[in-house]
Protein backbone atom coordinates (compact mmCIF):
# COMPACT_ATOMS: atom_id res chain seq x y z
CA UNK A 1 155.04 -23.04 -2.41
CA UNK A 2 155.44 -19.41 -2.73
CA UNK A 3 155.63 -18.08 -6.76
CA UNK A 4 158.40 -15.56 -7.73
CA UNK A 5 155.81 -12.64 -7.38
CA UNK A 6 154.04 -13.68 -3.99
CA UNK A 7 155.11 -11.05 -1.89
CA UNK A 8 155.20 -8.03 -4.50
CA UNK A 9 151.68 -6.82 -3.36
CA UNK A 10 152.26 -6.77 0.35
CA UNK A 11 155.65 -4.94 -0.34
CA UNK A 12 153.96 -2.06 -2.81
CA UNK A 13 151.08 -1.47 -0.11
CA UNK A 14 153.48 -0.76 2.91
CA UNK A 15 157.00 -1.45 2.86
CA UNK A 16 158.02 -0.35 6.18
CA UNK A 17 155.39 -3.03 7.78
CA UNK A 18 156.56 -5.55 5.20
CA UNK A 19 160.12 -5.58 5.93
CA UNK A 20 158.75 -5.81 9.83
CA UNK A 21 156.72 -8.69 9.31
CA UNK A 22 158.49 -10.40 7.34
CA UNK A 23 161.65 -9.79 10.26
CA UNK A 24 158.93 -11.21 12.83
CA UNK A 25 158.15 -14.63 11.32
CA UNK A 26 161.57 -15.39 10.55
CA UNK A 27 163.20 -18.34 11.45
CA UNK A 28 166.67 -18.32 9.50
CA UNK A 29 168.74 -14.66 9.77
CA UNK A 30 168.87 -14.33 6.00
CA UNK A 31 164.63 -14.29 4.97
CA UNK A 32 163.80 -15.34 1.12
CA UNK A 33 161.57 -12.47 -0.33
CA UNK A 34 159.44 -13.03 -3.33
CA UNK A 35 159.57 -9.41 -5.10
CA UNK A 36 160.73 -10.92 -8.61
CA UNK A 37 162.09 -14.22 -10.65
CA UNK A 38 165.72 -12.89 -9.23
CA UNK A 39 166.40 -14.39 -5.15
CA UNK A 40 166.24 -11.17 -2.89
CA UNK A 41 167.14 -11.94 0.79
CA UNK A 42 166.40 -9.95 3.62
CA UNK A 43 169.02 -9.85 6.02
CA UNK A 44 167.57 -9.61 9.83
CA UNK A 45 170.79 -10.74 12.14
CA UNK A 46 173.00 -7.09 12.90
CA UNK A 47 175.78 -9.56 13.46
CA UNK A 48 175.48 -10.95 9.64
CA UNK A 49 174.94 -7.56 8.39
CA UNK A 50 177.65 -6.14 9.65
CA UNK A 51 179.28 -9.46 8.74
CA UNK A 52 178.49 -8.91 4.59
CA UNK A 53 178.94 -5.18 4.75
CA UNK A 54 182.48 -5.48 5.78
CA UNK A 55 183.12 -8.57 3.43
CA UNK A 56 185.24 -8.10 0.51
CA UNK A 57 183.63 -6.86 -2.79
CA UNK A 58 184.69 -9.83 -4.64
CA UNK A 59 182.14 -11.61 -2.78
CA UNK A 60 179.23 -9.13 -2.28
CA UNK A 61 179.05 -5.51 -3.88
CA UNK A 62 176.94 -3.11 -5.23
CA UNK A 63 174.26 -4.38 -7.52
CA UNK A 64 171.21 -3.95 -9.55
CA UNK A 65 169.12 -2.12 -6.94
CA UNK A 66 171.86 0.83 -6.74
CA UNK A 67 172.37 0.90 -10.70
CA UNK A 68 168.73 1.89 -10.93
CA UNK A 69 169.93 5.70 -9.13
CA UNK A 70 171.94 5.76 -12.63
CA UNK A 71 169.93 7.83 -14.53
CA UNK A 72 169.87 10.69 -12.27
CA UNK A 73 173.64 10.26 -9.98
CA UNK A 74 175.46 8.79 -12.93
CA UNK A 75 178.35 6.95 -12.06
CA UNK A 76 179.67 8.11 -8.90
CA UNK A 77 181.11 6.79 -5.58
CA UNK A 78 177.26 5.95 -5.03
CA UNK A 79 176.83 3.33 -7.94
CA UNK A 80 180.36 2.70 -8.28
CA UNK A 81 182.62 -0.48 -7.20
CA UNK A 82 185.96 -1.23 -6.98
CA UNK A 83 189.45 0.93 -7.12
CA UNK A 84 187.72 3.67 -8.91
CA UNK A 85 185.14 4.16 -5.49
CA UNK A 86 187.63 3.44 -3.29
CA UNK A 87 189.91 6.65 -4.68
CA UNK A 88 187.16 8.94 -5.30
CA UNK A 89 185.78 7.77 -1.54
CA UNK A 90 189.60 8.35 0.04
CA UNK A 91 189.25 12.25 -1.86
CA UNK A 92 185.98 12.92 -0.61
CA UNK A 93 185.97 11.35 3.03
CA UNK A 94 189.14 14.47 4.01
CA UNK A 95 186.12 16.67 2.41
CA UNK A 96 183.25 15.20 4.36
CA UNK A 97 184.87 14.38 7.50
CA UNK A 98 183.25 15.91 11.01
CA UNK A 99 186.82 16.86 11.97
CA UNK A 100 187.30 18.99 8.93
CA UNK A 101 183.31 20.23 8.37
CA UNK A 102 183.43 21.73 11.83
CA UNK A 103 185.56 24.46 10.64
CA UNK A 104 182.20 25.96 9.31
CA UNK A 105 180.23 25.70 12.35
CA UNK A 106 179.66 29.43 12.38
CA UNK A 107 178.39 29.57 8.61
CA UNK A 108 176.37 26.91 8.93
CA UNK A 109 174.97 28.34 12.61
CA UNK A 110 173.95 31.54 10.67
CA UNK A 111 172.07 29.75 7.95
CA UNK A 112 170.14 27.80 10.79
CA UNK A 113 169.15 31.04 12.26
CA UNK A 114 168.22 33.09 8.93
CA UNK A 115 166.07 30.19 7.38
CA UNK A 116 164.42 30.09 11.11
CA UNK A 117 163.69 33.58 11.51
CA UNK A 118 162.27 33.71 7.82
CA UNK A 119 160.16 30.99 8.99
CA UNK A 120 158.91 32.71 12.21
CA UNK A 121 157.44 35.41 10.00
CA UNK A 122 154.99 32.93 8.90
CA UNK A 123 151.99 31.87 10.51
CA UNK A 124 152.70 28.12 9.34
CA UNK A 125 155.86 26.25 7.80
CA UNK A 126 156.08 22.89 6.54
CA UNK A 127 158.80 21.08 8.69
CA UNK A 128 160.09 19.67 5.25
CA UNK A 129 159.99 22.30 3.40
CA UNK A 130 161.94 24.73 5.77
CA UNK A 131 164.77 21.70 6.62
CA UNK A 132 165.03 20.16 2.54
CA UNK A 133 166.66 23.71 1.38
CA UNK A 134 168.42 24.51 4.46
CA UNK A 135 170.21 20.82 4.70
CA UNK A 136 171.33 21.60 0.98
CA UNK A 137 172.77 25.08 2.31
CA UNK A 138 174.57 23.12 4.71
CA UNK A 139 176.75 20.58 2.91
CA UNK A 140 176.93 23.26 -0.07
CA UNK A 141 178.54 25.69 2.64
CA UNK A 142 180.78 22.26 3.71
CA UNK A 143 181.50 21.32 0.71
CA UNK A 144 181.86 23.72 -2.18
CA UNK A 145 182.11 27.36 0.29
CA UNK A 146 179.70 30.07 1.54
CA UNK A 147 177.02 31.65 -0.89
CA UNK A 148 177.83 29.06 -3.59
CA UNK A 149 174.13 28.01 -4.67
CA UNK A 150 171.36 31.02 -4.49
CA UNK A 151 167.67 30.38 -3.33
CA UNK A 152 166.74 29.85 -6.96
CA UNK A 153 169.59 27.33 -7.11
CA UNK A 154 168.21 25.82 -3.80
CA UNK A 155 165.09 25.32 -5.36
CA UNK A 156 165.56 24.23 -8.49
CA UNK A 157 167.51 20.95 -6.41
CA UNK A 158 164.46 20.41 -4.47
CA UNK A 159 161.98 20.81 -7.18
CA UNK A 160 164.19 18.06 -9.48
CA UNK A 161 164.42 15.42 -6.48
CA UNK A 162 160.44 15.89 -6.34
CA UNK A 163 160.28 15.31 -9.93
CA UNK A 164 162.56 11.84 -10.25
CA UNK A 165 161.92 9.76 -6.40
CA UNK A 166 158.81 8.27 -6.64
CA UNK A 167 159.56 7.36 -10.35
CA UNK A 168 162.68 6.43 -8.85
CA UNK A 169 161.03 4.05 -5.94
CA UNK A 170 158.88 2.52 -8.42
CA UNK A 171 161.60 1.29 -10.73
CA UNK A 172 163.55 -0.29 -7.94
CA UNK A 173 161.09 -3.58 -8.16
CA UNK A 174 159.36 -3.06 -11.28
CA UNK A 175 159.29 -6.19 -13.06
CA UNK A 176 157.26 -5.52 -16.00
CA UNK A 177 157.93 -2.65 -18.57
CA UNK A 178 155.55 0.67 -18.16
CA UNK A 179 152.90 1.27 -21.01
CA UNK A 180 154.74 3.28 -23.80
CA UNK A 181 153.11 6.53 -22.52
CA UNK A 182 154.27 6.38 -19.17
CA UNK A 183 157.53 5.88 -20.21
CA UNK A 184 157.63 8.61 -22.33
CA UNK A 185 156.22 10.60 -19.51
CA UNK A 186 159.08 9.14 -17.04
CA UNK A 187 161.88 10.21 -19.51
CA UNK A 188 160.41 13.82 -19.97
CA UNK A 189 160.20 14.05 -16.06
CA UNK A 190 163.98 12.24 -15.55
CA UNK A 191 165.13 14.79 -18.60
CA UNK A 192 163.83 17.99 -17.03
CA UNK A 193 164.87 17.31 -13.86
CA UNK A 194 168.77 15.96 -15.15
CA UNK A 195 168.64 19.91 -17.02
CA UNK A 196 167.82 21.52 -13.75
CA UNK A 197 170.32 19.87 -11.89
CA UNK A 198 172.89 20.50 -14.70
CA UNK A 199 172.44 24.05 -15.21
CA UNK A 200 173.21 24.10 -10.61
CA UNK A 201 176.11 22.27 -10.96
CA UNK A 202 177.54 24.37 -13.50
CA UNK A 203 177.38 27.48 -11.26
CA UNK A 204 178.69 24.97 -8.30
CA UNK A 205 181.57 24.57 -10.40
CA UNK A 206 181.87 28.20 -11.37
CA UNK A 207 182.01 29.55 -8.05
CA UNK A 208 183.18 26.96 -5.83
CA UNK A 209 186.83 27.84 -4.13
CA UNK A 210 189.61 25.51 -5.53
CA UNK A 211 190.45 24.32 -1.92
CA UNK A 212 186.45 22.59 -1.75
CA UNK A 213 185.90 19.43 -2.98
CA UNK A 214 185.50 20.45 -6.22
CA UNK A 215 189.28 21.16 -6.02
CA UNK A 216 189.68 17.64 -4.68
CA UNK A 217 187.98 16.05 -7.83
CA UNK A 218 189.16 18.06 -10.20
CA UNK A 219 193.17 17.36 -8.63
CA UNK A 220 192.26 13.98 -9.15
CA UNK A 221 192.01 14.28 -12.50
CA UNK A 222 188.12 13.79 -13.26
CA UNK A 223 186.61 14.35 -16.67
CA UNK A 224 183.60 16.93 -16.39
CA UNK A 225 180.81 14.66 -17.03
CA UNK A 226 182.60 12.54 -13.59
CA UNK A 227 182.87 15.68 -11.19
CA UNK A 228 179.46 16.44 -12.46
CA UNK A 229 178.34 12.94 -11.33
CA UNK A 230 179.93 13.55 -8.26
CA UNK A 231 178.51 16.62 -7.39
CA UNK A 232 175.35 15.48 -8.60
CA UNK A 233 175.48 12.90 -5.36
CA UNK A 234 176.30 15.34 -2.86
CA UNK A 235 173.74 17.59 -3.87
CA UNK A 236 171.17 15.36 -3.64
CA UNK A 237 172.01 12.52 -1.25
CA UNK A 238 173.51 14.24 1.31
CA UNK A 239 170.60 17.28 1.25
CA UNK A 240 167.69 14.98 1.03
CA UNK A 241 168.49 12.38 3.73
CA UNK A 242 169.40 15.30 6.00
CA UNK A 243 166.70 17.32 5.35
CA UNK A 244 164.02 14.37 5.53
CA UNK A 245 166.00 13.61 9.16
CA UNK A 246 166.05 17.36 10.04
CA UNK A 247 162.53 17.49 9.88
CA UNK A 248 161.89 15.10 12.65
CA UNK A 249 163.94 17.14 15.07
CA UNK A 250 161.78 20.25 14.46
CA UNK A 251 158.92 17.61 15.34
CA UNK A 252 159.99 16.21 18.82
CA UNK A 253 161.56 19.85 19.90
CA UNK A 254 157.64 20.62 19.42
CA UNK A 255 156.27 18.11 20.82
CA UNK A 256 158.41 16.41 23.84
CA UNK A 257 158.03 18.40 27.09
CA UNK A 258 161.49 19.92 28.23
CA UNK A 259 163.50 18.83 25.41
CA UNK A 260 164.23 22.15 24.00
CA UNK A 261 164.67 23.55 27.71
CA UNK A 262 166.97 20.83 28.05
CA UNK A 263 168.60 21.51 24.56
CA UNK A 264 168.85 25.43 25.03
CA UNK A 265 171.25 24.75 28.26
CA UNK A 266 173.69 22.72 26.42
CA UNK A 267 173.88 25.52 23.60
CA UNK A 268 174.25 28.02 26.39
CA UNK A 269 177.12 25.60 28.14
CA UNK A 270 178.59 25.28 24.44
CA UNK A 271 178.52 28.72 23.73
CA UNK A 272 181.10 31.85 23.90
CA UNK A 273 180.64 34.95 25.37
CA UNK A 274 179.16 36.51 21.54
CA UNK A 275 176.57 32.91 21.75
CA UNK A 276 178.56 31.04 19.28
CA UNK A 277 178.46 27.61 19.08
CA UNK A 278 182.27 26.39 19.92
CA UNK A 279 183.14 23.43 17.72
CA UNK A 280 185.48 21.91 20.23
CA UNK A 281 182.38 21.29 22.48
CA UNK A 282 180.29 20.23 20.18
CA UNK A 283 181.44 16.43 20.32
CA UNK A 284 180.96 16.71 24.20
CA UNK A 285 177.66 17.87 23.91
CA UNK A 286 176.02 14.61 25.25
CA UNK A 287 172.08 15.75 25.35
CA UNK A 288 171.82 16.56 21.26
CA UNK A 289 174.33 13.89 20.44
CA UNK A 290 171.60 11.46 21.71
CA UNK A 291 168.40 13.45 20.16
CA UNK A 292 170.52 13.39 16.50
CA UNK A 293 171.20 9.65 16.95
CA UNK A 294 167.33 8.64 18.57
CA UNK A 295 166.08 10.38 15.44
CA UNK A 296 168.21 8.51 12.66
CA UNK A 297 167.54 5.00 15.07
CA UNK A 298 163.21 6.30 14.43
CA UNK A 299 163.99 7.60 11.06
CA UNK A 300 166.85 6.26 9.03
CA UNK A 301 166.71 8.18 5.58
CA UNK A 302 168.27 5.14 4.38
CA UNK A 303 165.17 2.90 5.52
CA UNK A 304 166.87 -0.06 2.85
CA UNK A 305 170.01 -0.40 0.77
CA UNK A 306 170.84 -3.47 -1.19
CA UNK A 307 174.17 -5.41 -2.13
CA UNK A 308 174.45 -8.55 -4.85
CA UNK A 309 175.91 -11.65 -4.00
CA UNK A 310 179.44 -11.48 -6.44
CA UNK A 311 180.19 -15.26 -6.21
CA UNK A 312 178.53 -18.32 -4.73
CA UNK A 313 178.46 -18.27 -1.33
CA UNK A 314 177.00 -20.09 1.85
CA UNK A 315 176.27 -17.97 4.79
CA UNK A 316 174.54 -19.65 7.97
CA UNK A 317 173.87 -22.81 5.73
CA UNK A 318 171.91 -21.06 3.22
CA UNK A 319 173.15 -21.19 -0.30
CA UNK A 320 173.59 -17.67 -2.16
CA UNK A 321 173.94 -17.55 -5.61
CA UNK A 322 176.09 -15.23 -7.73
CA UNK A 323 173.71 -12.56 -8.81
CA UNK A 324 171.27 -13.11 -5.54
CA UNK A 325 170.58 -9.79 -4.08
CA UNK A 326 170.74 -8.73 -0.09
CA UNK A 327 168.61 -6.28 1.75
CA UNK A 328 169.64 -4.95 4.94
CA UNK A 329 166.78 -2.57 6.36
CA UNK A 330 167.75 -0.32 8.69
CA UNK A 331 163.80 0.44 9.75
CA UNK A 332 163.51 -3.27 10.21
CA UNK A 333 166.92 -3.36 12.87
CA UNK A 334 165.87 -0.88 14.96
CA UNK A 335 162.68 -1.65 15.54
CA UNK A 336 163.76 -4.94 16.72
CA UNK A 337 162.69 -6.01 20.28
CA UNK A 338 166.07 -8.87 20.50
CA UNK A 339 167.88 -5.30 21.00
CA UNK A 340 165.67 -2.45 21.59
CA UNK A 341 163.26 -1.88 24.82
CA UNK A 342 160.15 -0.80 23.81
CA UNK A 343 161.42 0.35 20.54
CA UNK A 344 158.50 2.53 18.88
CA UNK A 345 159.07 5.12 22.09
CA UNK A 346 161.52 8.37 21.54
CA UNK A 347 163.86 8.12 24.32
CA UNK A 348 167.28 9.09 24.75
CA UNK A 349 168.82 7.03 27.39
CA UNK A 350 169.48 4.41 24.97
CA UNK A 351 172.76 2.76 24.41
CA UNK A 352 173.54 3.89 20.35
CA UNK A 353 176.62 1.81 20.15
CA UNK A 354 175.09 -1.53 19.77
CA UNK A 355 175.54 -3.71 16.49
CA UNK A 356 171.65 -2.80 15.40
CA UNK A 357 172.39 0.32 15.35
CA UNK A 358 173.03 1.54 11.74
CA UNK A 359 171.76 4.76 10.28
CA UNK A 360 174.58 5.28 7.98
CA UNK A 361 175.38 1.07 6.58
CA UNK A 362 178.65 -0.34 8.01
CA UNK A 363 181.88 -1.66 6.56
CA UNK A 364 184.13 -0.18 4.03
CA UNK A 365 181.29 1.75 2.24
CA UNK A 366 179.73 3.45 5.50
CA UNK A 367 177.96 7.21 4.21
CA UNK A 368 180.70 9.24 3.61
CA UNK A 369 178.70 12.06 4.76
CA UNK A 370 177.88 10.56 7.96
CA UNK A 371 179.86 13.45 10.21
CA UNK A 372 178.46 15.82 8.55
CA UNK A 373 175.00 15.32 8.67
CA UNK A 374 175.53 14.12 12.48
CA UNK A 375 176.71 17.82 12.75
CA UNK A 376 174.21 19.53 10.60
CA UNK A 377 171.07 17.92 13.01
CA UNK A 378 173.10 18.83 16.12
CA UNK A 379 173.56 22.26 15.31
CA UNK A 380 169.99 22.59 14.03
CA UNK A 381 168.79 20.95 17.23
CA UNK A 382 171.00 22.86 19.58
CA UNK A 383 170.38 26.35 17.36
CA UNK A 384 166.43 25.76 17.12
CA UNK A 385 166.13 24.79 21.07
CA UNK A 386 168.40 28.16 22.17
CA UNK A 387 167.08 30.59 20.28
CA UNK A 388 163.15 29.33 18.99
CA UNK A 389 159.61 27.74 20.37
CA UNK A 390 158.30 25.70 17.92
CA UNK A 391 154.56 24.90 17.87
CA UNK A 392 153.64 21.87 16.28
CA UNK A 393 149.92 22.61 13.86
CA UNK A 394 149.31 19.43 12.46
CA UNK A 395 148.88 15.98 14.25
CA UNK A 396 150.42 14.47 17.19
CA UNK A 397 151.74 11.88 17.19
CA UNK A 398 152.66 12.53 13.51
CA UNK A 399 151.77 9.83 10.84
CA UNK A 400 154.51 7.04 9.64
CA UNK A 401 156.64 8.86 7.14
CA UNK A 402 156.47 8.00 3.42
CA UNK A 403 158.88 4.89 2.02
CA UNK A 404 160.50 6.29 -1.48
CA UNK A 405 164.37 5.93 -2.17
CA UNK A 406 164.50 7.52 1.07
CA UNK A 407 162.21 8.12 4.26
CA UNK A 408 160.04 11.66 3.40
CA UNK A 409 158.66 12.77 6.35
CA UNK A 410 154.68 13.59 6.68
CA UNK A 411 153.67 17.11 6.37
CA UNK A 412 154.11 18.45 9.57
CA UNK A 413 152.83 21.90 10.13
CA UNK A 414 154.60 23.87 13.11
CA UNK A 415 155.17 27.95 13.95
CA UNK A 416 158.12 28.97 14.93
CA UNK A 417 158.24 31.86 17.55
CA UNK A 418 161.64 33.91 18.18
CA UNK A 419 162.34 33.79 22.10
CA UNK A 420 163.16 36.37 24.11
CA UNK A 421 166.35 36.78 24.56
CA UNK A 422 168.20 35.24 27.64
CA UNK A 423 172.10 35.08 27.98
CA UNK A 424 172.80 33.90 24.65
CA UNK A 425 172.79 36.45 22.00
CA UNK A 426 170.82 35.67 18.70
CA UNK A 427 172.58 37.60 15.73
CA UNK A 428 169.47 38.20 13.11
CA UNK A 429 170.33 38.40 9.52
CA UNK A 430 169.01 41.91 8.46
CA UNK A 431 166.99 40.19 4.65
CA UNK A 432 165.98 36.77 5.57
CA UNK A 433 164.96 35.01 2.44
CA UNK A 434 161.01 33.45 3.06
CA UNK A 435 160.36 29.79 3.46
CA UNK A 436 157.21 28.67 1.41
CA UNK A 437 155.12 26.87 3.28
CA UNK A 438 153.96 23.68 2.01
CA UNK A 439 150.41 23.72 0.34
């Protein structure tokens, strides 16, 4: 018989192959991991996760795993439950919808284009470290206006995330306390990092136009320290997942032969006469609607999420107990070979509508930010493929990204190369800001 801490060792050394084994040997849909003296279940049936993401909160919710983000997101639509999240969700989903972000399709084109020309300047880029700042430009141009957050600004975000994730990964199972010292250490690290983020989203705040979503939370009557909570999440989850995501398109328009070719005819086909991206198209543009969603099926930035068992329950004759905690692993779903054909292999015939198929959770607390980063990778892809050749410098195939709170891509080293011109026209920002390559 297995002991409450049997399968903490296995999990710490690789979680991604963890989470796939332990999917493998299953013969129930709902798997008993041992990670701690509290009953974690891993959920492996798409038709049962879907099944307790949709069911009502008074039954299964947000629990212990997702208070942990507390320290740094504070309590926001991403730690919070009930009618509170499901007003501050209804505020911020007219914000974050695709509908409404592609009103900024030319802003957010342009930023594409100067980060990637600053880039080209260079002999080598990190993939991450060109796509982590410019998916925070993004959803700050979305969400709070153009020319909100400066480079410094854009930095200091980055640097802070760096600072807090692995701490943050490592709390997520810790069962016993840290020695005094690394506490101390943790707290110093957590406190710097909450001062850095502060200081940006006072200057969000500042300068963001009253018709943004700051408007939005502040109409809906928000104290200061909850908009700053707010913010706080869309800074950082909606930049870091998309940036971590965005980094693995720069990798296969490298590395798969034609895709870019392929890519750089739909921009042309969704393009007017000055080589603008038209938004109207955009949804119609089959070729990188399929390379966005292969990608997140590869890559989800949300590799895991977690919900708690609210009441006792029994769910496909398995007894759950009020306080038991669920995992649903997106890395785990679709990589399974019940509903994926050779499902390791980038290809982008595949059918994305099927119930394994879930990048972004399901139910009533689905990413809010889901149409917008779906846009942000399809205008990087489309953008990058029309206008750039990208060389990919480090190896190939690339190395299994890194499991933290999210997915963080290897290091991959590429060169970007400005193409000649061809019927599109490429409007160059005359000061490009540099991207620092990754050391």
């Amino acid at each position: 018989m297995k002991h409450w801490f049997s399968d903490l060792r296995s999990f710490n050394r690789d979680p991604l192959k963890f989470f796939l084994t332990q999917a493998e040997s299953a013969i129930d849909p709902l798997v008993r991991l041992h990670l701690g003296p509290k009953p974690v279940w891993l959920v492996t049936d798409p038709d049962l996760v879907r099944h307790l993401l949709k069911a009502d909160e008074i039954l299964v919710d947000k629990g212990r795993f997702v208070s942990k983000l507390r320290p740094v997101v504070g309590q926001s639509t991403l730690t919070l439950n009930g009618e509170e999240n499901r007003k501050r969700r209804a505020v911020l989903h007219s914000v974050f919808a695709k509908g409404v972000a592609q009103r900024f399709v030319p802003e957010m084109s342009a930023a594409i284009r100067e980060a990637a020309v600053s880039a080209s300047r260079q002999s080598d880029v990190s993939a991450h470290a060109l796509t982590a700042p410019l998916a925070l430009r993004m959803i700050c141009i979305a969400m709070f206006g153009k020319d909100v957050l400066s480079r410094g600004d854009e930095r200091a975000i980055v640097e802070a995330v760096r600072l807090v994730e692995a701490d943050l990964a490592d709390d997520l199972f810790r069962v016993l306390p840290l020695p005094p010292w690394k506490a101390a250490a943790r707290r110093r690290k957590r406190e710097l990092a909450r001062r850095m983020i502060d200081a940006v989203v006072a200057r969000v705040r500042a300068r963001a136009a009253s018709s943004t979503a700051v408007g939005a939370l502040i109409a809906l009557g928000l104290s200061d320290v909850e908009i700053r909570d707010e913010i706080v999440t869309m800074l950082l989850a909606g930049h870091h997942t998309t940036g971590s995501a965005a980094a693995w398109i720069m990798y296969y328009l490298g590395t798969v032969p034609g895709l870019a070719e392929e890519l750089a005819a739909e921009a042309e086909a969704s393009s007017d006469d000055a080589g603008e991206l038209r938004p109207e198209i955009l949804p119609r543009a089959s070729k990188s609607l399929a390379f966005v969603r292969e990608v997140l099926r590869l890559y989800p930035s949300a590799h895991w999420f977690s919900r708690d068992v609210r009441t006792d329950i029994t769910v496909r004759n398995i007894p759950l107990k009020s306080g038991d905690a669920l995992i649903f692993c997106p890395w785990q779903l679709h990589r399974d070979e019940h509903y994926w054909v050779n499902p390791d292999k980038f290809d982008l015939t595949r059918n994305f509508t099927g119930k394994a198929y879930l990048p972004f959770g399901a139910g009533p607390r689905v990413c809010i930010g889901m149409g917008l980063a779906n846009l942000e990778l399809q205008l990087l892809a489309l953008e990058m493929a029309a206008a750039f050749s990208i060389t990919i410098k480090s190896a190939v195939p690339a190395p299994l990204p890194t499991p933290s709170v999210t997915l963080i891509p290897p290091d991959i080293q590429l060169s970007l190369k400005v193409r000649e011109p061809r019927e599109r026209s490429i409007v160059l920002p005359r000061e490009p800001m540099p991207v620092r390559a990754a050391s």
